[in-house]
Protein backbone atom coordinates (compact mmCIF):
# COMPACT_ATOMS: atom_id res chain seq x y z
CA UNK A 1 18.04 8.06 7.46
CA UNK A 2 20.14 5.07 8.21
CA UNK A 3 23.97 6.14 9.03
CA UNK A 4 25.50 2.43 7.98
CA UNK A 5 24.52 0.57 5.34
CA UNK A 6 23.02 -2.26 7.46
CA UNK A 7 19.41 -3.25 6.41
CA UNK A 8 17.34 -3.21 9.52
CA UNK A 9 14.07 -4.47 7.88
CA UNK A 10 13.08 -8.22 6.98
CA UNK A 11 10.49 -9.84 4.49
CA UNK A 12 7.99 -9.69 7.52
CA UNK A 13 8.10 -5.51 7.93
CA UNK A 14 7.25 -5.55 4.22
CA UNK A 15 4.30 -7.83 4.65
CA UNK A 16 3.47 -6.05 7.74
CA UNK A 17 3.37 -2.99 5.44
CA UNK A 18 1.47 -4.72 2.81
CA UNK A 19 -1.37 -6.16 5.07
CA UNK A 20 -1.64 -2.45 6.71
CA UNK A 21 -2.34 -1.05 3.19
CA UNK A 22 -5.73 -2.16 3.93
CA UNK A 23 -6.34 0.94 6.18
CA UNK A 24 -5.26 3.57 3.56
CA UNK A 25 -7.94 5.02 3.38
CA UNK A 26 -9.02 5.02 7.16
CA UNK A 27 -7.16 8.17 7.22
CA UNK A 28 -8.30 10.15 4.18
CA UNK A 29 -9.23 14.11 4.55
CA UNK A 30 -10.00 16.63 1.61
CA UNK A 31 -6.22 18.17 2.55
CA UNK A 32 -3.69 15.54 1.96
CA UNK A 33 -6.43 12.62 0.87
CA UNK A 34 -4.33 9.65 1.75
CA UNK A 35 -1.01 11.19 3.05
CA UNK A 36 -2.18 10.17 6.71
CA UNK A 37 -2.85 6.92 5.77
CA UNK A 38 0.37 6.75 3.94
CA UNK A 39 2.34 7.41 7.13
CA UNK A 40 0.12 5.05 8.90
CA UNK A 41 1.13 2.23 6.64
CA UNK A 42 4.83 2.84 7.01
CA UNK A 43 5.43 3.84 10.45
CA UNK A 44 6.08 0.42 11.80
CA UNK A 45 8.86 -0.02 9.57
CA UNK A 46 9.71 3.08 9.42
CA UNK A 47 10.24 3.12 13.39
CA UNK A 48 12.50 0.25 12.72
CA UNK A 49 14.82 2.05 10.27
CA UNK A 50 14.90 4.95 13.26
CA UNK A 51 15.72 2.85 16.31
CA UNK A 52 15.50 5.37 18.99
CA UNK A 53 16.18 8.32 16.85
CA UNK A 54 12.72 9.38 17.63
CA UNK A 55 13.49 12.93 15.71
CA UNK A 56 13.96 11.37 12.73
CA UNK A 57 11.11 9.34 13.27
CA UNK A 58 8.99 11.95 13.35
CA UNK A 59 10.48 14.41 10.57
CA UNK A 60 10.05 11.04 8.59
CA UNK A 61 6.58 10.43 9.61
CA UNK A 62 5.07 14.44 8.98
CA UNK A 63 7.25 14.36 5.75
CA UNK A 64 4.60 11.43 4.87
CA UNK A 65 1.72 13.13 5.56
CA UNK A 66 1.87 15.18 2.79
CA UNK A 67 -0.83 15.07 -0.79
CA UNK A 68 -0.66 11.22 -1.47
CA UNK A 69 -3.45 9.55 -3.67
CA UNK A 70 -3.10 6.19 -4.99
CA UNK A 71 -4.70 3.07 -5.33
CA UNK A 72 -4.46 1.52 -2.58
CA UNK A 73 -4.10 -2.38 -4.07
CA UNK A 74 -0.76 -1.63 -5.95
CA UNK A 75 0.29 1.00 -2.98
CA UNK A 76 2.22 -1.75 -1.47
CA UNK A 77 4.85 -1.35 -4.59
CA UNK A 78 5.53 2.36 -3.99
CA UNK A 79 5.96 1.55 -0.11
CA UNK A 80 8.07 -1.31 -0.59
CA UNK A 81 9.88 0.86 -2.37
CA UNK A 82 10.23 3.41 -0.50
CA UNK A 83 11.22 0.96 2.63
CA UNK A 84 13.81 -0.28 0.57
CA UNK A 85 15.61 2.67 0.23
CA UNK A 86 15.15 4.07 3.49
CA UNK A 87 16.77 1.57 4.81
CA UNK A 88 19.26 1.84 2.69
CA UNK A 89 19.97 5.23 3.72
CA UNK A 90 18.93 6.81 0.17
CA UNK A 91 17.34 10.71 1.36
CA UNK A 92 13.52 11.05 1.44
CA UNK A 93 14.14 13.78 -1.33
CA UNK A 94 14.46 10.90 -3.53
CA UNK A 95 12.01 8.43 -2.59
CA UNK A 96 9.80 10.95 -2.78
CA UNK A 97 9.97 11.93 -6.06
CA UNK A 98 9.95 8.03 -7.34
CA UNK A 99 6.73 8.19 -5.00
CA UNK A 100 5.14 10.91 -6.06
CA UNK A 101 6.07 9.69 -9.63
CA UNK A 102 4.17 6.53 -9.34
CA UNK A 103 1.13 7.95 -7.78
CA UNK A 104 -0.42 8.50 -10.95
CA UNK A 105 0.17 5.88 -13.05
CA UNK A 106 -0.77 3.55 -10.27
CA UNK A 107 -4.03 5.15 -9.51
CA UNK A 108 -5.26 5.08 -13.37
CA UNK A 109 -3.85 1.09 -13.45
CA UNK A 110 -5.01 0.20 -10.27
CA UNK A 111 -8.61 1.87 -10.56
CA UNK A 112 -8.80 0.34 -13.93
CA UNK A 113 -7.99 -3.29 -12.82
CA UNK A 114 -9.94 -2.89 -9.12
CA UNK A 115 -12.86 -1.35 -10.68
CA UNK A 116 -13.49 -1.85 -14.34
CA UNK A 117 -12.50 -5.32 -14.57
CA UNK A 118 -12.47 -7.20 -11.49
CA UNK A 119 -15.45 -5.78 -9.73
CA UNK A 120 -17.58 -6.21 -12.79
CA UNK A 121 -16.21 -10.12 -13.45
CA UNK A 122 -16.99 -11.67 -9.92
CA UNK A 123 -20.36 -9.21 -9.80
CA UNK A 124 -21.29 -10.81 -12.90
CA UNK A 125 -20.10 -14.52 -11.51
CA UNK A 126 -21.76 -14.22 -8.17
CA UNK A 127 -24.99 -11.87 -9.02
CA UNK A 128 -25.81 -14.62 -11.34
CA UNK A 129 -25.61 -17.55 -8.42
CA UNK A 130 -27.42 -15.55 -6.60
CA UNK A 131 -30.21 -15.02 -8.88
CA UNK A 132 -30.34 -18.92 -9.37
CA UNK A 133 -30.54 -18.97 -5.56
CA UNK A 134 -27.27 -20.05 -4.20
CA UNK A 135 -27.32 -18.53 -1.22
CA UNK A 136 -23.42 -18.26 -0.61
CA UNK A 137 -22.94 -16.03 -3.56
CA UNK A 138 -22.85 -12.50 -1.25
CA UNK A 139 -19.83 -14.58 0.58
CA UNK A 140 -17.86 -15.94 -2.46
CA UNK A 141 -18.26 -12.43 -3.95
CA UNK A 142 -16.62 -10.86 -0.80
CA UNK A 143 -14.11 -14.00 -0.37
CA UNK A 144 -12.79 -13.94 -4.24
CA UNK A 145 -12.17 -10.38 -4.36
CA UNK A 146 -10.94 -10.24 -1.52
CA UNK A 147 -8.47 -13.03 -1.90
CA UNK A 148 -7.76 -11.52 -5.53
CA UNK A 149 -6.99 -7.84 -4.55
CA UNK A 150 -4.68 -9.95 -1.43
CA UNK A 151 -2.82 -11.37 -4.35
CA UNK A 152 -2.26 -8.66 -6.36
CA UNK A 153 -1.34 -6.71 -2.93
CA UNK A 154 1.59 -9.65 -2.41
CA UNK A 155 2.70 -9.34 -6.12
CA UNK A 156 3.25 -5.73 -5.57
CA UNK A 157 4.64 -5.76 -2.72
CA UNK A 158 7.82 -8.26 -3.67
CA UNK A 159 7.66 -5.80 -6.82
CA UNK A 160 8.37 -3.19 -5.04
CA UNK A 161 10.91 -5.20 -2.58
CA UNK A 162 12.99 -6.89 -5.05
């Protein structure tokens, strides 16, 4: 990684990182499921811990591409995370077990909270404006859990940072 122990990466590469979690799954296949998407996310900060060492870069990058599979509204914790300590110089042997460690865990409490409770709640909300023929309610649906699963995204994400 890093040879000194100067951080290269500000609150904006985590955000960056955060808003790209978005396209996890843009890059899922039936061999690594999200491990492309995962080293989609990170690259631009990643590239930023590496300079010019474009080796690195890449050895970084295919290490990255390996099994990942998460949900991807609390993924911005394990890559804020991960960023952290990259660019702190900690070896990828490390952050990825505390990745891989996570995975799990965050999949069952993200699915649960994405899925099973939030999806239902603004259904319910917004199905029902609908029905009394409030034509916004396809938009508010969209807008709320959208803005909700943004929120929880930005929690995670200065989670994972701090």
């Amino acid at each position: 990684m890093t040879g000194s122990n100067e951080k290269k990466l500000v609150k904006g590469d985590y955000t960056k990182t955060m808003i790209r979690a978005w396209l996890l799954q843009n890059g899922f296949n039936y061999s690594n499921y999200q491990g492309n998407g995962y080293s989609y996310v990170v690259y631009p900060a990643l590239k930023k811990i590496h300079g010019s060492n474009k080796e690195a870069l890449c050895k970084d990058l295919a290490e990255n591409c390996e099994f990942y599979n998460t949900n991807p509204n609390l993924l911005p914790f394990v890559t804020s995370l991960h960023l952290a300590m990259a660019d702190e110089g900690v070896p990828y042997s490390e952050i990825r077990g505390l990745k891989m460690a996570l995975m799990g865990p965050l999949a069952g409490i993200g699915d649960s909270l994405s899925q099973f409770c939030l999806a239902p709640l603004y259904s319910t909300i917004f199905s029902s404006l609908a029905m009394q023929g409030m034509a916004f309610a396809p938009v508010g649906f969209f807008l709320a859990i959208n803005a909700t699963l943004l929120a929880i995204k930005y929690v995670m994400m200065n989670l994972g940072h701090k």
